[in-house]
PDB file of N, CA and C in Angstrom:
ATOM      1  N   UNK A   1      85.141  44.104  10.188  1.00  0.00           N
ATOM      2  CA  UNK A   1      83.875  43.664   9.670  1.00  0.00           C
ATOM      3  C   UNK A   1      83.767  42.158   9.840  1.00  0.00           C
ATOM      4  N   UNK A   2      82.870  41.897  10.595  1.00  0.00           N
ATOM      5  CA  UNK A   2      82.577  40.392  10.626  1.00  0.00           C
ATOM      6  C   UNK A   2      81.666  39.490   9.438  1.00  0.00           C
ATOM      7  N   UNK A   3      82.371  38.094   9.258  1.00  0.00           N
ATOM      8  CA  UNK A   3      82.038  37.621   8.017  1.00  0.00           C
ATOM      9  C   UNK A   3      80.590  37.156   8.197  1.00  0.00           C
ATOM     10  N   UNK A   4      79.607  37.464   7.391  1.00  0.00           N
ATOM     11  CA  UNK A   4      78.194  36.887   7.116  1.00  0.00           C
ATOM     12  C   UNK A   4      78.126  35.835   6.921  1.00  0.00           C
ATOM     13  N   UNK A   5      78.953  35.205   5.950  1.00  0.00           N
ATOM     14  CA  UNK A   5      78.943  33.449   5.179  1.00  0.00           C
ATOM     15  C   UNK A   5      79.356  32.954   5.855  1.00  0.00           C
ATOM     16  N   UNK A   6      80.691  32.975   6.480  1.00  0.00           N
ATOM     17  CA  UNK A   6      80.959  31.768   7.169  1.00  0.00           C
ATOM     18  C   UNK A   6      81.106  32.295   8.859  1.00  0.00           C
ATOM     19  N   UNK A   7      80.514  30.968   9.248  1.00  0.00           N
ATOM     20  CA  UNK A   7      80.092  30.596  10.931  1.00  0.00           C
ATOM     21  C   UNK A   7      81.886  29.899  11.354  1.00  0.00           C
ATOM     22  N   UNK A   8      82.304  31.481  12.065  1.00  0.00           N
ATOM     23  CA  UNK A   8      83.913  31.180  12.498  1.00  0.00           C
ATOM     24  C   UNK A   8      83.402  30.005  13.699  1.00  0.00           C
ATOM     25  N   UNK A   9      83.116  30.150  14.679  1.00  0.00           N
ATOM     26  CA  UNK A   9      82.624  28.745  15.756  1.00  0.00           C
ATOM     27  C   UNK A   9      82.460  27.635  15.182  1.00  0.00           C
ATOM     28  N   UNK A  10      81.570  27.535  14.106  1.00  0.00           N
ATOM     29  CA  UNK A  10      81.165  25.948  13.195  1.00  0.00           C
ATOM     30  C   UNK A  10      82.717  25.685  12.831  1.00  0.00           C
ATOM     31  N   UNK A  11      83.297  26.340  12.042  1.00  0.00           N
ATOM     32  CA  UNK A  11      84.770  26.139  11.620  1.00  0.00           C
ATOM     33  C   UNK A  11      85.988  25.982  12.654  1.00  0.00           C
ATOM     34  N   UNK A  12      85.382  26.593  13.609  1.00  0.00           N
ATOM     35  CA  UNK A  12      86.575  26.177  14.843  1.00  0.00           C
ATOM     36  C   UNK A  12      86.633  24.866  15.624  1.00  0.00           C
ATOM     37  N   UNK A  13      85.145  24.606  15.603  1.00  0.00           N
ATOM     38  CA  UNK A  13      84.515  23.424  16.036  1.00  0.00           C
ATOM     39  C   UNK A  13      84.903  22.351  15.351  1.00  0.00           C
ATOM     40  N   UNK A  14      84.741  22.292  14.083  1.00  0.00           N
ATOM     41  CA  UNK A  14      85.276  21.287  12.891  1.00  0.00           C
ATOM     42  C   UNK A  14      87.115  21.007  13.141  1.00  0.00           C
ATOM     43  N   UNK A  15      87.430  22.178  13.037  1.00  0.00           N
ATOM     44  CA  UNK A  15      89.109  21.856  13.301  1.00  0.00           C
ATOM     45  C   UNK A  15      89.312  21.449  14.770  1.00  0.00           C
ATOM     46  N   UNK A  16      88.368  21.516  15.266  1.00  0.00           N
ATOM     47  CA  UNK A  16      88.776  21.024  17.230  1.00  0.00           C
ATOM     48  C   UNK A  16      89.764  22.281  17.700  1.00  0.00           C
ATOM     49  N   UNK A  17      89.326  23.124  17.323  1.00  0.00           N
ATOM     50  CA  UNK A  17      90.223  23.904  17.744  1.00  0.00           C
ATOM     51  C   UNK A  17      89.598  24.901  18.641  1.00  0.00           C
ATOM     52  N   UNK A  18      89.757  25.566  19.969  1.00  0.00           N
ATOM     53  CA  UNK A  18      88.804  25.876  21.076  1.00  0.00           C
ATOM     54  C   UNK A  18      89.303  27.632  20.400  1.00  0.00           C
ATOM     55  N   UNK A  19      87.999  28.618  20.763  1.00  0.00           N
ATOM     56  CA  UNK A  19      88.316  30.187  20.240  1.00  0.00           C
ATOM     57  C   UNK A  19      87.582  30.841  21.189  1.00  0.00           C
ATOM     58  N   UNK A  20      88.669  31.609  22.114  1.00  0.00           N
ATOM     59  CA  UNK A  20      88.023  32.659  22.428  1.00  0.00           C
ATOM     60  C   UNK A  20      87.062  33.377  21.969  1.00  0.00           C
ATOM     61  N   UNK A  21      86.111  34.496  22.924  1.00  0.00           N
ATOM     62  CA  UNK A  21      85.210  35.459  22.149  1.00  0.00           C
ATOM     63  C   UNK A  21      85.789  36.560  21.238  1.00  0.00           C
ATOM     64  N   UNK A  22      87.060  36.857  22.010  1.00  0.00           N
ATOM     65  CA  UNK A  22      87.732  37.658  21.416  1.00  0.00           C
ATOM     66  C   UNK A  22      88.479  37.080  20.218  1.00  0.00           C
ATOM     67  N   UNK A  23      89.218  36.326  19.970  1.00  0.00           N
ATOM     68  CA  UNK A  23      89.155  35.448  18.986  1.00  0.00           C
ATOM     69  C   UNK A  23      88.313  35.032  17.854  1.00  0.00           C
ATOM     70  N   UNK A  24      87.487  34.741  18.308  1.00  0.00           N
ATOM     71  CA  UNK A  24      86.111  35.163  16.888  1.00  0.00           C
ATOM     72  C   UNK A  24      85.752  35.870  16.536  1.00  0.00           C
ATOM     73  N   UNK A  25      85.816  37.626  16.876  1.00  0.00           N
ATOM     74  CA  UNK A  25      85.883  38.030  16.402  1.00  0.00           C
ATOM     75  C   UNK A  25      86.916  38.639  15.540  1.00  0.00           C
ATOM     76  N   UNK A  26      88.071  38.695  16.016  1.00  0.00           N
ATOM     77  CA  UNK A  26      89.193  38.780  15.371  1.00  0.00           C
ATOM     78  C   UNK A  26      89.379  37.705  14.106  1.00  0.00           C
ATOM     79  N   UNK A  27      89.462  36.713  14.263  1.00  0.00           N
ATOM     80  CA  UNK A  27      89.198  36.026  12.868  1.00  0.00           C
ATOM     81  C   UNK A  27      88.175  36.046  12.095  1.00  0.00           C
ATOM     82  N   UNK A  28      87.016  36.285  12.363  1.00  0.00           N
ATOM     83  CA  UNK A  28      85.799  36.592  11.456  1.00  0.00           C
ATOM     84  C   UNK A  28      85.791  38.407  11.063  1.00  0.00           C
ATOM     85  N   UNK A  29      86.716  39.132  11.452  1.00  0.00           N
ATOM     86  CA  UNK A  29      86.994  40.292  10.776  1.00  0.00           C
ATOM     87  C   UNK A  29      87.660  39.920   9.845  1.00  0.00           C
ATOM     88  N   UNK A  30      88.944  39.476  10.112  1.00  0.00           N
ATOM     89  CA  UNK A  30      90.191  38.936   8.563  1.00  0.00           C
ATOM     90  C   UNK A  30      89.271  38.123   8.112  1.00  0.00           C
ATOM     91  N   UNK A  31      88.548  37.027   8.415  1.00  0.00           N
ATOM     92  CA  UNK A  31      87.635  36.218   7.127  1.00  0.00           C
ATOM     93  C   UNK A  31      87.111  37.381   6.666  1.00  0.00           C
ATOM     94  N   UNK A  32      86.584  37.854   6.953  1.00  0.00           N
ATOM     95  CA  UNK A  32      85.249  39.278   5.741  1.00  0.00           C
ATOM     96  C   UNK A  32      86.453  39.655   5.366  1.00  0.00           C
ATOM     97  N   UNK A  33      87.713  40.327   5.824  1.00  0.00           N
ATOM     98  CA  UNK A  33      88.698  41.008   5.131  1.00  0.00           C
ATOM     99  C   UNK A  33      89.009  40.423   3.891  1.00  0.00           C
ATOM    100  N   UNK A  34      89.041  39.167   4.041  1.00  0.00           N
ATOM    101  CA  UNK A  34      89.692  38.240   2.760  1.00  0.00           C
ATOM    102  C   UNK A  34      88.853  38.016   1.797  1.00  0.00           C
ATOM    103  N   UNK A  35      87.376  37.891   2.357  1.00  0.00           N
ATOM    104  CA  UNK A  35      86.312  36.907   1.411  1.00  0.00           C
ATOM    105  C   UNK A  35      86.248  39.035   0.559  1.00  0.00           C
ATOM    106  N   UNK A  36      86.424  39.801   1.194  1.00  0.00           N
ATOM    107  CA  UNK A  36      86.603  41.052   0.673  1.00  0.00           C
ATOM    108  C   UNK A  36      87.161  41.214  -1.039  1.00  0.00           C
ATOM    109  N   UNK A  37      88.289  40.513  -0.246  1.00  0.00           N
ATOM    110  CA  UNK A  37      89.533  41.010  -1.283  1.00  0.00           C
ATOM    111  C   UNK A  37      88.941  39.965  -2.605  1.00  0.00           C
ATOM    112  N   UNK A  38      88.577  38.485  -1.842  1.00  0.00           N
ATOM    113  CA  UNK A  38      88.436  37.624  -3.349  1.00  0.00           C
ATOM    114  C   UNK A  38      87.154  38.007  -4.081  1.00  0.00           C
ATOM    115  N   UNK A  39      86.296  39.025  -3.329  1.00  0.00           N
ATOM    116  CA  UNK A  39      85.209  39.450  -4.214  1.00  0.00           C
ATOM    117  C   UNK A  39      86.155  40.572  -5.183  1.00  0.00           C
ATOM    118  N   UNK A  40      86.506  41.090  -4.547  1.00  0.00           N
ATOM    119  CA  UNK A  40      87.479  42.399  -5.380  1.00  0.00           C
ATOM    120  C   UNK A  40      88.062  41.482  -6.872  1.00  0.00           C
ATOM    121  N   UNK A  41      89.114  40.324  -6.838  1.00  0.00           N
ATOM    122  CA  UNK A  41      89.657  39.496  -7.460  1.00  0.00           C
ATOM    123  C   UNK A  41      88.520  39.161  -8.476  1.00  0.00           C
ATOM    124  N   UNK A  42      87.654  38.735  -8.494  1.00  0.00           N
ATOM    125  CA  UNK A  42      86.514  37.711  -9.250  1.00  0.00           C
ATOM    126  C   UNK A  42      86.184  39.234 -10.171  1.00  0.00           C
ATOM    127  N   UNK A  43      86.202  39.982 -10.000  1.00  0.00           N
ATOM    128  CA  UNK A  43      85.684  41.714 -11.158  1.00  0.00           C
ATOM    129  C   UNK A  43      86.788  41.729 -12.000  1.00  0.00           C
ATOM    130  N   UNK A  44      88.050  41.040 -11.819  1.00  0.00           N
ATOM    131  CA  UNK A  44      89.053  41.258 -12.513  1.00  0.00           C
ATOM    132  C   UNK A  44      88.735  40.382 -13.841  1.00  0.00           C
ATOM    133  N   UNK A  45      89.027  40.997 -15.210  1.00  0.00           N
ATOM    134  CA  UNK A  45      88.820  40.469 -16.580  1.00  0.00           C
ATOM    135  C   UNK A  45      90.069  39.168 -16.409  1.00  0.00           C
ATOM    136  N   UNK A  46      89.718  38.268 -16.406  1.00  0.00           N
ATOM    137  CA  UNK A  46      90.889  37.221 -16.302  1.00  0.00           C
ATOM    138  C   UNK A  46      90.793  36.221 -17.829  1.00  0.00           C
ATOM    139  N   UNK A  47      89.680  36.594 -18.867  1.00  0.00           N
ATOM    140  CA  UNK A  47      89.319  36.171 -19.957  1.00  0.00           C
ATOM    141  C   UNK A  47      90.887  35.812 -20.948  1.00  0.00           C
ATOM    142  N   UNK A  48      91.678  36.678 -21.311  1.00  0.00           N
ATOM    143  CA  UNK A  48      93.042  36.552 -22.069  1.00  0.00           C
ATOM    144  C   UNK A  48      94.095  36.370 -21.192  1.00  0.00           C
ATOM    145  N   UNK A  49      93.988  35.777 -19.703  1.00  0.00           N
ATOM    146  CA  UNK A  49      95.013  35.002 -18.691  1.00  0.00           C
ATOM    147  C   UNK A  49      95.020  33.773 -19.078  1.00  0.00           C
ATOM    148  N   UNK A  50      95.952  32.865 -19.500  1.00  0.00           N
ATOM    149  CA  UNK A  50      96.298  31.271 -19.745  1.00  0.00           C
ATOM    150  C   UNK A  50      96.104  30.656 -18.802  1.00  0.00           C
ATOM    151  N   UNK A  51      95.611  29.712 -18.600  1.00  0.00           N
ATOM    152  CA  UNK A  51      95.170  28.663 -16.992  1.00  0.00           C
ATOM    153  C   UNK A  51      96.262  28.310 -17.033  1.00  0.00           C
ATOM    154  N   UNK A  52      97.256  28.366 -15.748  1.00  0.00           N
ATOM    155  CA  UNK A  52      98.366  28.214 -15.413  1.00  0.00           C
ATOM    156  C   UNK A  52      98.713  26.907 -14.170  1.00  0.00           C
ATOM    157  N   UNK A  53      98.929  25.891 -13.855  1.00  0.00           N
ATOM    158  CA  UNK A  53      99.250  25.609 -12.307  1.00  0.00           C
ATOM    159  C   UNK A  53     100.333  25.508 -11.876  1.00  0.00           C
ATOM    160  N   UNK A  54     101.174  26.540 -12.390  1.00  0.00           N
ATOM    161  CA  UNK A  54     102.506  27.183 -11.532  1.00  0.00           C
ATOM    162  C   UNK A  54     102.608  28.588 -12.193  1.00  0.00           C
ATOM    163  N   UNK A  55     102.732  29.548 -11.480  1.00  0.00           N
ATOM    164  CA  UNK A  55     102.688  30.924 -11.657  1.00  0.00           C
ATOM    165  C   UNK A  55     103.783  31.372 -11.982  1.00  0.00           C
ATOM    166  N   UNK A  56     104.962  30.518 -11.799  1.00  0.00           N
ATOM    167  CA  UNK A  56     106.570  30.467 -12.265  1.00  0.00           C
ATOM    168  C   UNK A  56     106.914  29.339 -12.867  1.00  0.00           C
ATOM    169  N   UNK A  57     107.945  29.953 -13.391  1.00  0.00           N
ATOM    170  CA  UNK A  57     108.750  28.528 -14.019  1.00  0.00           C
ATOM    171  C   UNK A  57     109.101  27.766 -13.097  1.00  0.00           C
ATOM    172  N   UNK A  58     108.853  26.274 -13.574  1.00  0.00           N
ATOM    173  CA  UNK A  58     109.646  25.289 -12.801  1.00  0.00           C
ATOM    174  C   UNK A  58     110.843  24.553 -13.269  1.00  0.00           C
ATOM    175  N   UNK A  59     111.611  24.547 -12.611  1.00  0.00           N
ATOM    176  CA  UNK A  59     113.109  23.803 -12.576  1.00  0.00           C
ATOM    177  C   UNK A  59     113.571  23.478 -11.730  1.00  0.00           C
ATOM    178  N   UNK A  60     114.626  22.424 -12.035  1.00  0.00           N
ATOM    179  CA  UNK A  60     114.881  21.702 -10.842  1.00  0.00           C
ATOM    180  C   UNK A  60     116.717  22.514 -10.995  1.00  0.00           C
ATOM    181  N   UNK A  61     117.216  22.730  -9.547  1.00  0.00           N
ATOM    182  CA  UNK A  61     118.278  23.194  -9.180  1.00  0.00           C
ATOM    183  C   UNK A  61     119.376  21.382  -8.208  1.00  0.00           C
ATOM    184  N   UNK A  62     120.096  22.121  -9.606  1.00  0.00           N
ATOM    185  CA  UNK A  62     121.464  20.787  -9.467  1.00  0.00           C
ATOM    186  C   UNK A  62     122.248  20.925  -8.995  1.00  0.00           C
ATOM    187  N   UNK A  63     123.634  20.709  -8.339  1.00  0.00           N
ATOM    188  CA  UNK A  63     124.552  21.189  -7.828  1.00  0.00           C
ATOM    189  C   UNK A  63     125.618  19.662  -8.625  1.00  0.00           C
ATOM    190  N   UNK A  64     126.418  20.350  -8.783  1.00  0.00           N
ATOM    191  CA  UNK A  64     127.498  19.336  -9.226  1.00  0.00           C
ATOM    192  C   UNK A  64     128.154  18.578  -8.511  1.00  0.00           C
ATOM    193  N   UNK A  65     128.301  17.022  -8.889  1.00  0.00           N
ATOM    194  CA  UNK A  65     128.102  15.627  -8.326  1.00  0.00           C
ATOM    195  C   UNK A  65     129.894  15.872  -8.252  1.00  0.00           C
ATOM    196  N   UNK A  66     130.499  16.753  -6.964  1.00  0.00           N
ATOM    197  CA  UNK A  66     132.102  16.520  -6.800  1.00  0.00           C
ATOM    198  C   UNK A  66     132.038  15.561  -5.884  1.00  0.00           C
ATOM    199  N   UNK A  67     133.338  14.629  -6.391  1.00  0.00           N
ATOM    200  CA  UNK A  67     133.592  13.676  -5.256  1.00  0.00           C
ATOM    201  C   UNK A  67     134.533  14.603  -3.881  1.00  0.00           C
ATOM    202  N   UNK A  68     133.841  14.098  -2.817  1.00  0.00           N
ATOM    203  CA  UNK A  68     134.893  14.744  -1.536  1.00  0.00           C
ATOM    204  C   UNK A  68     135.170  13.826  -0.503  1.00  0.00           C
ATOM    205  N   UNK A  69     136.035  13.760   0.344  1.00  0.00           N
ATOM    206  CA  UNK A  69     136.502  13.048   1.732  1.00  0.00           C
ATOM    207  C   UNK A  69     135.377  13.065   2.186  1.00  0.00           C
ATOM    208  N   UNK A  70     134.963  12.177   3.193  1.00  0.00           N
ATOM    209  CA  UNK A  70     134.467  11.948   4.292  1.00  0.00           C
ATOM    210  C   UNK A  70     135.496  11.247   5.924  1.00  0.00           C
ATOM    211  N   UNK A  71     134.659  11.892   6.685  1.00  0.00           N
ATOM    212  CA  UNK A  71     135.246  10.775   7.594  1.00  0.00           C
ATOM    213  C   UNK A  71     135.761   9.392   7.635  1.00  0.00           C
ATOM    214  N   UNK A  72     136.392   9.406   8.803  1.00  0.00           N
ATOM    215  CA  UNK A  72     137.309   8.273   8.714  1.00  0.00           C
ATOM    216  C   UNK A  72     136.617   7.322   9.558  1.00  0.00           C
ATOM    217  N   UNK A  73     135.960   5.912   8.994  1.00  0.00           N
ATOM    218  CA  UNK A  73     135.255   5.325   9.867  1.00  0.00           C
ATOM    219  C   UNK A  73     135.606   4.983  11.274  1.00  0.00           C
ATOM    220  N   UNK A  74     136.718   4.718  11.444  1.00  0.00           N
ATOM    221  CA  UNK A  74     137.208   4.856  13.326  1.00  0.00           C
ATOM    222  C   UNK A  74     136.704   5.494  13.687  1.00  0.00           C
ATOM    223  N   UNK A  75     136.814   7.284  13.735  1.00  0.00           N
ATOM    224  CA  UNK A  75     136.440   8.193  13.953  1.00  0.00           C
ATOM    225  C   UNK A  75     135.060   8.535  14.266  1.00  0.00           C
ATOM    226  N   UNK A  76     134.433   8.055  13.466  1.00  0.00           N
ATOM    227  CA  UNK A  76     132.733   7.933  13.257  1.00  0.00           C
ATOM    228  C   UNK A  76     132.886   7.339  14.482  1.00  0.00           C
ATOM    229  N   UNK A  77     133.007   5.801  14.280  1.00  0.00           N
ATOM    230  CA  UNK A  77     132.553   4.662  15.443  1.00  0.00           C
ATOM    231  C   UNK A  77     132.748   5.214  16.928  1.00  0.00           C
ATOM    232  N   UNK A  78     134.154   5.828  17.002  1.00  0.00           N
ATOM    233  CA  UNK A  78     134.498   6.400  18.553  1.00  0.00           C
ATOM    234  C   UNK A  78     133.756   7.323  19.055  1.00  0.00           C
ATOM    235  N   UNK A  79     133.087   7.817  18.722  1.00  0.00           N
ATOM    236  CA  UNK A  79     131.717   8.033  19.090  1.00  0.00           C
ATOM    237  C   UNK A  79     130.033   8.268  18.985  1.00  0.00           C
ATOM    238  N   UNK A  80     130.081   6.912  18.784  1.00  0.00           N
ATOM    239  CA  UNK A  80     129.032   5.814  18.752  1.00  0.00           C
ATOM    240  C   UNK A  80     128.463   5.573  20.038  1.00  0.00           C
ATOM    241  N   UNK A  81     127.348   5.485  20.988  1.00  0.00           N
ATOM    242  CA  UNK A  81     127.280   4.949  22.278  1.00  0.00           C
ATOM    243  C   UNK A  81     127.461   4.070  22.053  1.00  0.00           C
ATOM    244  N   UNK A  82     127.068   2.777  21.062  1.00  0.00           N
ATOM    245  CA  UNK A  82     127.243   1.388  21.035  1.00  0.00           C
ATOM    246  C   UNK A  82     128.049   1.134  19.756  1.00  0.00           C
ATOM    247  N   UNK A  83     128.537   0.369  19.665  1.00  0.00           N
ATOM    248  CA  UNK A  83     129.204  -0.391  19.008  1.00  0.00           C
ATOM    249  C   UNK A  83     129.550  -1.645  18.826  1.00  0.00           C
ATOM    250  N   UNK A  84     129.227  -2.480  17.454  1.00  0.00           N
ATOM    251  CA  UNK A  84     129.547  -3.914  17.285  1.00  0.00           C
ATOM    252  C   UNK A  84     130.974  -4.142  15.915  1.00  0.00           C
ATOM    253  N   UNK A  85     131.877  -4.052  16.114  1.00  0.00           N
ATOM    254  CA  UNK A  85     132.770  -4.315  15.704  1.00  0.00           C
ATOM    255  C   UNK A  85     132.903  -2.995  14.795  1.00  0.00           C
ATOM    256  N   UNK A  86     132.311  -3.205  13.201  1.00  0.00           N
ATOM    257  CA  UNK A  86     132.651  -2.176  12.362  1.00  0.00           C
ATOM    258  C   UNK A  86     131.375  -0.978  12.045  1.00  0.00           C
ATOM    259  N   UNK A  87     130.434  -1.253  12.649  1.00  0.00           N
ATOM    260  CA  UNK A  87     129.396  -0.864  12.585  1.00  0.00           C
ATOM    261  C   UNK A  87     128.608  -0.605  13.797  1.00  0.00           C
ATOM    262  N   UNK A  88     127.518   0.640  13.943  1.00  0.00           N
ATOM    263  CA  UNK A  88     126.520   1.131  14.911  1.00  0.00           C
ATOM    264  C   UNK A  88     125.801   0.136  15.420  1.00  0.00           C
ATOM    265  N   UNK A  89     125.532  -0.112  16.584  1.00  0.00           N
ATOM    266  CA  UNK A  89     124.915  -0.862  17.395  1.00  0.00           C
ATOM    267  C   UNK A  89     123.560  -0.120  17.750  1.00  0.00           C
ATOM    268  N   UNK A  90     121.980  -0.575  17.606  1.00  0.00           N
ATOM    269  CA  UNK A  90     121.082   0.320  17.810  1.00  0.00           C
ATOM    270  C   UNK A  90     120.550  -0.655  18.538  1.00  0.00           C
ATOM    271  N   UNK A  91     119.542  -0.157  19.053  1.00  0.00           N
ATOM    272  CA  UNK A  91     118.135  -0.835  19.760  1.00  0.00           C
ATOM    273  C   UNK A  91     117.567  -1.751  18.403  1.00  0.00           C
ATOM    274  N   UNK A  92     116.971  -3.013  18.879  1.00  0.00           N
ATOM    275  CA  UNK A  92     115.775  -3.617  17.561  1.00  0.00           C
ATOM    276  C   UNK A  92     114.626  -2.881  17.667  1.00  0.00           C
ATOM    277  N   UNK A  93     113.778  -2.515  16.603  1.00  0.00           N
ATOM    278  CA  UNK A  93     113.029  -1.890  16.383  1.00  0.00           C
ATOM    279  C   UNK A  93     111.839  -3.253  15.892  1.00  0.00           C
ATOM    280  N   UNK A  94     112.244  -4.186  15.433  1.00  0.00           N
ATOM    281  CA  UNK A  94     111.276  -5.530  15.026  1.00  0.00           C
ATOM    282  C   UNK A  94     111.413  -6.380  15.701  1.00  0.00           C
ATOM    283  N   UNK A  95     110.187  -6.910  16.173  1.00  0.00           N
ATOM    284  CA  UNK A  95     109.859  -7.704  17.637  1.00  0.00           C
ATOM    285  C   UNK A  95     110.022  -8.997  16.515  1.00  0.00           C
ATOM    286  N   UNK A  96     110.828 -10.355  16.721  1.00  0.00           N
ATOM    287  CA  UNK A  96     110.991 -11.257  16.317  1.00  0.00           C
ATOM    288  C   UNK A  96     109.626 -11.880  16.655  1.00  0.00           C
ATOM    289  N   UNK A  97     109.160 -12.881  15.646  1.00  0.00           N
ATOM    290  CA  UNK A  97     108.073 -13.501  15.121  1.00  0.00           C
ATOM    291  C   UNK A  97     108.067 -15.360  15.905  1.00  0.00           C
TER     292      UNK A  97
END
């Protein structure tokens, strides 16, 4: 079913985005499919639902602060393409003034 409300070309046009014929219609079927479903949604009694803006709990996930080895800076450096003594040698990225 192709969508009535919205003009899939105007919207493709806006995003710069080029759509086949076949393509418009294929997305202006799933648009009606969807604008479908959110008419379906809006009949639903949502009156004793709490306005929510996270649908889950939020928490933050920690992992415990163990100290561990790292490499051995020689090691690092030896392969480095460049190198200046104890430290990485890069390209300048800031054009001096």
């Amino acid at each position: 079913m192709a969508s009535d409300s919205i003009d899939v070309r105007y919207v493709a046009k806006l995003a710069r985005i080029a759509l086949t014929d076949e393509e418009v219609e294929r997305f202006g079927a799933q648009l009606g499919d969807l604008l479908e479903h959110v008419r379906a949604l809006e009949k639903l009694d949502t009156g004793s639902v709490a306005a929510t803006a996270q649908v889950i709990a939020s928490r933050n996930v920690e992992r415990g602060d163990d100290v561990r080895g790292c490499l051995d800076r020689e090691t690092v450096l030896e392969q480095a393409p460049q190198r200046q003594g104890a430290f990485f040698r890069v390209p300048r990225i800031i054009a001096a003034e």
